[in-house]
C-alpha atoms as a PDB file:
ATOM      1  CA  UNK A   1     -82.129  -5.564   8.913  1.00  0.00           C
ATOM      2  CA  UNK A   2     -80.694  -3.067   6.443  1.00  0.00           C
ATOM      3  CA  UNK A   3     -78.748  -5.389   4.250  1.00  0.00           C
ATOM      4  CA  UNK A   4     -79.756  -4.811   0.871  1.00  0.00           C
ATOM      5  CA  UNK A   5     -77.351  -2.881  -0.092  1.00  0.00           C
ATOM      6  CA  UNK A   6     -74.904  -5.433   0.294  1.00  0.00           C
ATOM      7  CA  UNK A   7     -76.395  -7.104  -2.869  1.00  0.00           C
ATOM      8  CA  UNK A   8     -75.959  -6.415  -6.327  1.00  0.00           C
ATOM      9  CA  UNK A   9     -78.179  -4.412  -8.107  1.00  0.00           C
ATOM     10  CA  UNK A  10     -79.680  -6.441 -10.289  1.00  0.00           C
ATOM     11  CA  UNK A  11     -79.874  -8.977  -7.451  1.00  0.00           C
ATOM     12  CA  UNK A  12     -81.830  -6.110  -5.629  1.00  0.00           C
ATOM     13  CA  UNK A  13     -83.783  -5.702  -8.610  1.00  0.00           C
ATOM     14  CA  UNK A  14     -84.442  -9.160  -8.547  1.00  0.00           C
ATOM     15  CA  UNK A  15     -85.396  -9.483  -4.785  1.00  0.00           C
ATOM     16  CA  UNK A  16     -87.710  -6.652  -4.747  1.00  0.00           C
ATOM     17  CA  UNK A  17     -89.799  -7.870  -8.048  1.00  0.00           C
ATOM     18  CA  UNK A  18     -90.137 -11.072  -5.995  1.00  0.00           C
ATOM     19  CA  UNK A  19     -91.393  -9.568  -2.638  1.00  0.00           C
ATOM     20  CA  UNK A  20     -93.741  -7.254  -4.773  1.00  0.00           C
ATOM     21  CA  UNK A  21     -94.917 -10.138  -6.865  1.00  0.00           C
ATOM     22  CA  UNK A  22     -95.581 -12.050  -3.639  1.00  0.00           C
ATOM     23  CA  UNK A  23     -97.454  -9.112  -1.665  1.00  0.00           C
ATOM     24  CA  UNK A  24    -101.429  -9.267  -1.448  1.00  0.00           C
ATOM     25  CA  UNK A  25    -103.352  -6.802  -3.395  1.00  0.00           C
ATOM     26  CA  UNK A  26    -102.784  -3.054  -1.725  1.00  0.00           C
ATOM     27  CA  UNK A  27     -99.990  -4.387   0.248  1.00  0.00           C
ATOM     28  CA  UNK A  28     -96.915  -2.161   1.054  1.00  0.00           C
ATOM     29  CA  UNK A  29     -93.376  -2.844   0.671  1.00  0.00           C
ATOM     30  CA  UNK A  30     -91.382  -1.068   2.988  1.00  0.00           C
ATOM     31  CA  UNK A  31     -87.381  -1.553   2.692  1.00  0.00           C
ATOM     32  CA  UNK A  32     -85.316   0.839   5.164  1.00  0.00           C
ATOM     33  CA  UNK A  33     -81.894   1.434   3.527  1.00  0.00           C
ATOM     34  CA  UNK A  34     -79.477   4.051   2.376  1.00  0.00           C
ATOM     35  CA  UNK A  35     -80.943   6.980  -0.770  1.00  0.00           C
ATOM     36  CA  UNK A  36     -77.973   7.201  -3.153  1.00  0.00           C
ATOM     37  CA  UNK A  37     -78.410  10.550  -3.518  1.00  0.00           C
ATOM     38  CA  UNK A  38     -75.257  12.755  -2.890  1.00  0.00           C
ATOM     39  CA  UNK A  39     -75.584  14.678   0.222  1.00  0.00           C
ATOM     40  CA  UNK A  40     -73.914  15.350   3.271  1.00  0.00           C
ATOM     41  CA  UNK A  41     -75.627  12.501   5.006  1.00  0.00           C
ATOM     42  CA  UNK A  42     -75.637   9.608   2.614  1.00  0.00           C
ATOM     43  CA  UNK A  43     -71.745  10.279   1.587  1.00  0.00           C
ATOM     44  CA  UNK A  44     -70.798  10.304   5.669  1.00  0.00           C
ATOM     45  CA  UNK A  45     -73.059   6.724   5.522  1.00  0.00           C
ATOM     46  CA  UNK A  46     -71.469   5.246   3.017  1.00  0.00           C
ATOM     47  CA  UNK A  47     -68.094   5.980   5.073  1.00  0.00           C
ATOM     48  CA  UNK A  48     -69.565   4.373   7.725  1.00  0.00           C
ATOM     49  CA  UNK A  49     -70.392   1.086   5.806  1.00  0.00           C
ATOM     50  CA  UNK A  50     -66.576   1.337   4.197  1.00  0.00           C
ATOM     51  CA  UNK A  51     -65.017   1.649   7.773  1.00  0.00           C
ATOM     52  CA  UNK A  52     -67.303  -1.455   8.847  1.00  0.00           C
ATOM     53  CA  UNK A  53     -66.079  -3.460   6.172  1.00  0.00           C
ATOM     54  CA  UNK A  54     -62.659  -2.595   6.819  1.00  0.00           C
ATOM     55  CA  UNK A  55     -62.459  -3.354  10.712  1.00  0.00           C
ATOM     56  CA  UNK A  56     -64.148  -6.602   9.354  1.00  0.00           C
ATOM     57  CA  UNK A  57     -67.724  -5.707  11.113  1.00  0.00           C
ATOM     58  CA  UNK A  58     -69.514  -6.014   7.265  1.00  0.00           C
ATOM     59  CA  UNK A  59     -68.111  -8.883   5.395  1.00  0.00           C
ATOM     60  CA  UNK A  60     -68.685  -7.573   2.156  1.00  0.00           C
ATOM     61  CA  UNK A  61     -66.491  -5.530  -0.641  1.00  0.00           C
ATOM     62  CA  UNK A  62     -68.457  -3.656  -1.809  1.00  0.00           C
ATOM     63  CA  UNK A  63     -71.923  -1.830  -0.907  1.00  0.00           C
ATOM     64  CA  UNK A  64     -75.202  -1.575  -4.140  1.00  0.00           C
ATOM     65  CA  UNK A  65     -77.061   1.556  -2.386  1.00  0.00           C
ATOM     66  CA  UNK A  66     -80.490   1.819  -3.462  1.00  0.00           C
ATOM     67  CA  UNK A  67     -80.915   4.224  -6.858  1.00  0.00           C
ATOM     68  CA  UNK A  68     -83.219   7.762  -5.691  1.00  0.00           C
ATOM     69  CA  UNK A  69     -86.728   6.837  -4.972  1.00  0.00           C
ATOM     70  CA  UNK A  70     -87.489   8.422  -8.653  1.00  0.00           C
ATOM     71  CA  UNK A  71     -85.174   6.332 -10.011  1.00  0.00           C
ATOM     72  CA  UNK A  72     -86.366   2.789  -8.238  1.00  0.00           C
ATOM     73  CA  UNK A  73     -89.812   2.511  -8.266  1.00  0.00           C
ATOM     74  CA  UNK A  74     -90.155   2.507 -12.172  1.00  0.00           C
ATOM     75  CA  UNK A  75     -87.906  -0.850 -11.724  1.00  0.00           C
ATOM     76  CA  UNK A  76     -90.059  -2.505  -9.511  1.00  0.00           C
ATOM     77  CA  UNK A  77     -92.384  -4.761 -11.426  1.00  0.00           C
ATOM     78  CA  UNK A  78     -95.934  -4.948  -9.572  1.00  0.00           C
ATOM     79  CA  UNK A  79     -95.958  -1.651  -7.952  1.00  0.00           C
ATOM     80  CA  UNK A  80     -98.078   1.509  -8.371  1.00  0.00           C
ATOM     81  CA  UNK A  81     -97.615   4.193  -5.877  1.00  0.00           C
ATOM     82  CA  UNK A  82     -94.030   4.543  -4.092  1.00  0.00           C
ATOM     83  CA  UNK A  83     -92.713   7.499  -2.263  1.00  0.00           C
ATOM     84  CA  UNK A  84     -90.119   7.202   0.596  1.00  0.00           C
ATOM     85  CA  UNK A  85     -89.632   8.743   4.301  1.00  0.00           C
ATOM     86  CA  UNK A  86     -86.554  10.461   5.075  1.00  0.00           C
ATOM     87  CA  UNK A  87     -85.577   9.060   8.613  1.00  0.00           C
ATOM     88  CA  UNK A  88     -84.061  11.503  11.339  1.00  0.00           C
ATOM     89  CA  UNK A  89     -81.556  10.709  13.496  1.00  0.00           C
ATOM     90  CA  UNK A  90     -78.062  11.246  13.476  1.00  0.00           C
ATOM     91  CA  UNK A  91     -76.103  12.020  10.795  1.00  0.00           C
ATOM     92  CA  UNK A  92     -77.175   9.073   8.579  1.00  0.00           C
ATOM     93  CA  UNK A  93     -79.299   9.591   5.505  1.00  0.00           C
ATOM     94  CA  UNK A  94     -81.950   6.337   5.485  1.00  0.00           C
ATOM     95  CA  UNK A  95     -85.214   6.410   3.778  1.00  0.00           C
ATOM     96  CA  UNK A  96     -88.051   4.349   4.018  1.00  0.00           C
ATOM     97  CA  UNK A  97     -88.943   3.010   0.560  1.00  0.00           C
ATOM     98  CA  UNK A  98     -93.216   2.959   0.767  1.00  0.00           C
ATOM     99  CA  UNK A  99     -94.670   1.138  -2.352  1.00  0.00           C
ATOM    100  CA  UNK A 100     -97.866  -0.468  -2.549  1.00  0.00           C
ATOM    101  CA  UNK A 101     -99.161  -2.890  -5.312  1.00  0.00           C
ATOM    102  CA  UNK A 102    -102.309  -1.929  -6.986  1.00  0.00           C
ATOM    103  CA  UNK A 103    -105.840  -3.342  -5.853  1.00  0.00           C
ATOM    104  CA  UNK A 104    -107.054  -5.599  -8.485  1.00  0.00           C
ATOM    105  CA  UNK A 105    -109.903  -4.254 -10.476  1.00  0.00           C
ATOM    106  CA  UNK A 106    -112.980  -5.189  -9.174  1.00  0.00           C
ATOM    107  CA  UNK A 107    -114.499  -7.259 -11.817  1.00  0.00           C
ATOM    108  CA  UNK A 108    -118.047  -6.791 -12.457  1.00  0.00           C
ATOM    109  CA  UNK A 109    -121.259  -8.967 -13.334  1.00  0.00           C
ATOM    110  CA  UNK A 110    -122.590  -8.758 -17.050  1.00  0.00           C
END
């Protein structure tokens, strides 16, 4: 479900340092939500989520979209390689957030 965006940021923050902490090693993350970049698609999104909230479909105030992938992945704790998938369809702008936590060094005999 594409909810995080109805948290805070620094209760996203918080939330995704937790799932990444908890992943094995080379595990992927993979959170589906809304890029907060400024395009065409993204701004007629977060329209969509306002409208929702106002007809009382979303029962929150206010939406936390996710920060640009560039901008994210330096704040996840635990993580090494994260990229994201632009989804098609429509004329909403989600992204599939990809990030994997690092293998553990393989630790050798002496």
């Amino acid at each position: 479900m594409d909810v995080l965006h109805y948290l805070t940021t620094a209760n996203q923050d918080n939330l995704l340092g937790r799932v990444a902490t908890s992943l094995r090693p080379g595990g992927t993350l993979i959170v589906r939500d809304v890029d907060a970049r400024r395009t065409l698609g993204s701004i007629f999104t977060r329209l969509c989520e306002r409208l929702g909230t106002y007809f009382n479909m979303n029962r929150v105030e206010v939406e936390f979209f996710l920060a640009s992938v560039a901008q994210r992945c330096p704040r996840t704790p635990r993580i090494a390689v994260c990229s994201s998938v632009t989804m098609p369809g429509l004329f909403l702008d989600n992204v599939l957030l990809l990030a994997v936590r690092p293998r553990e060094p393989q630790r050798g005999y002496v």
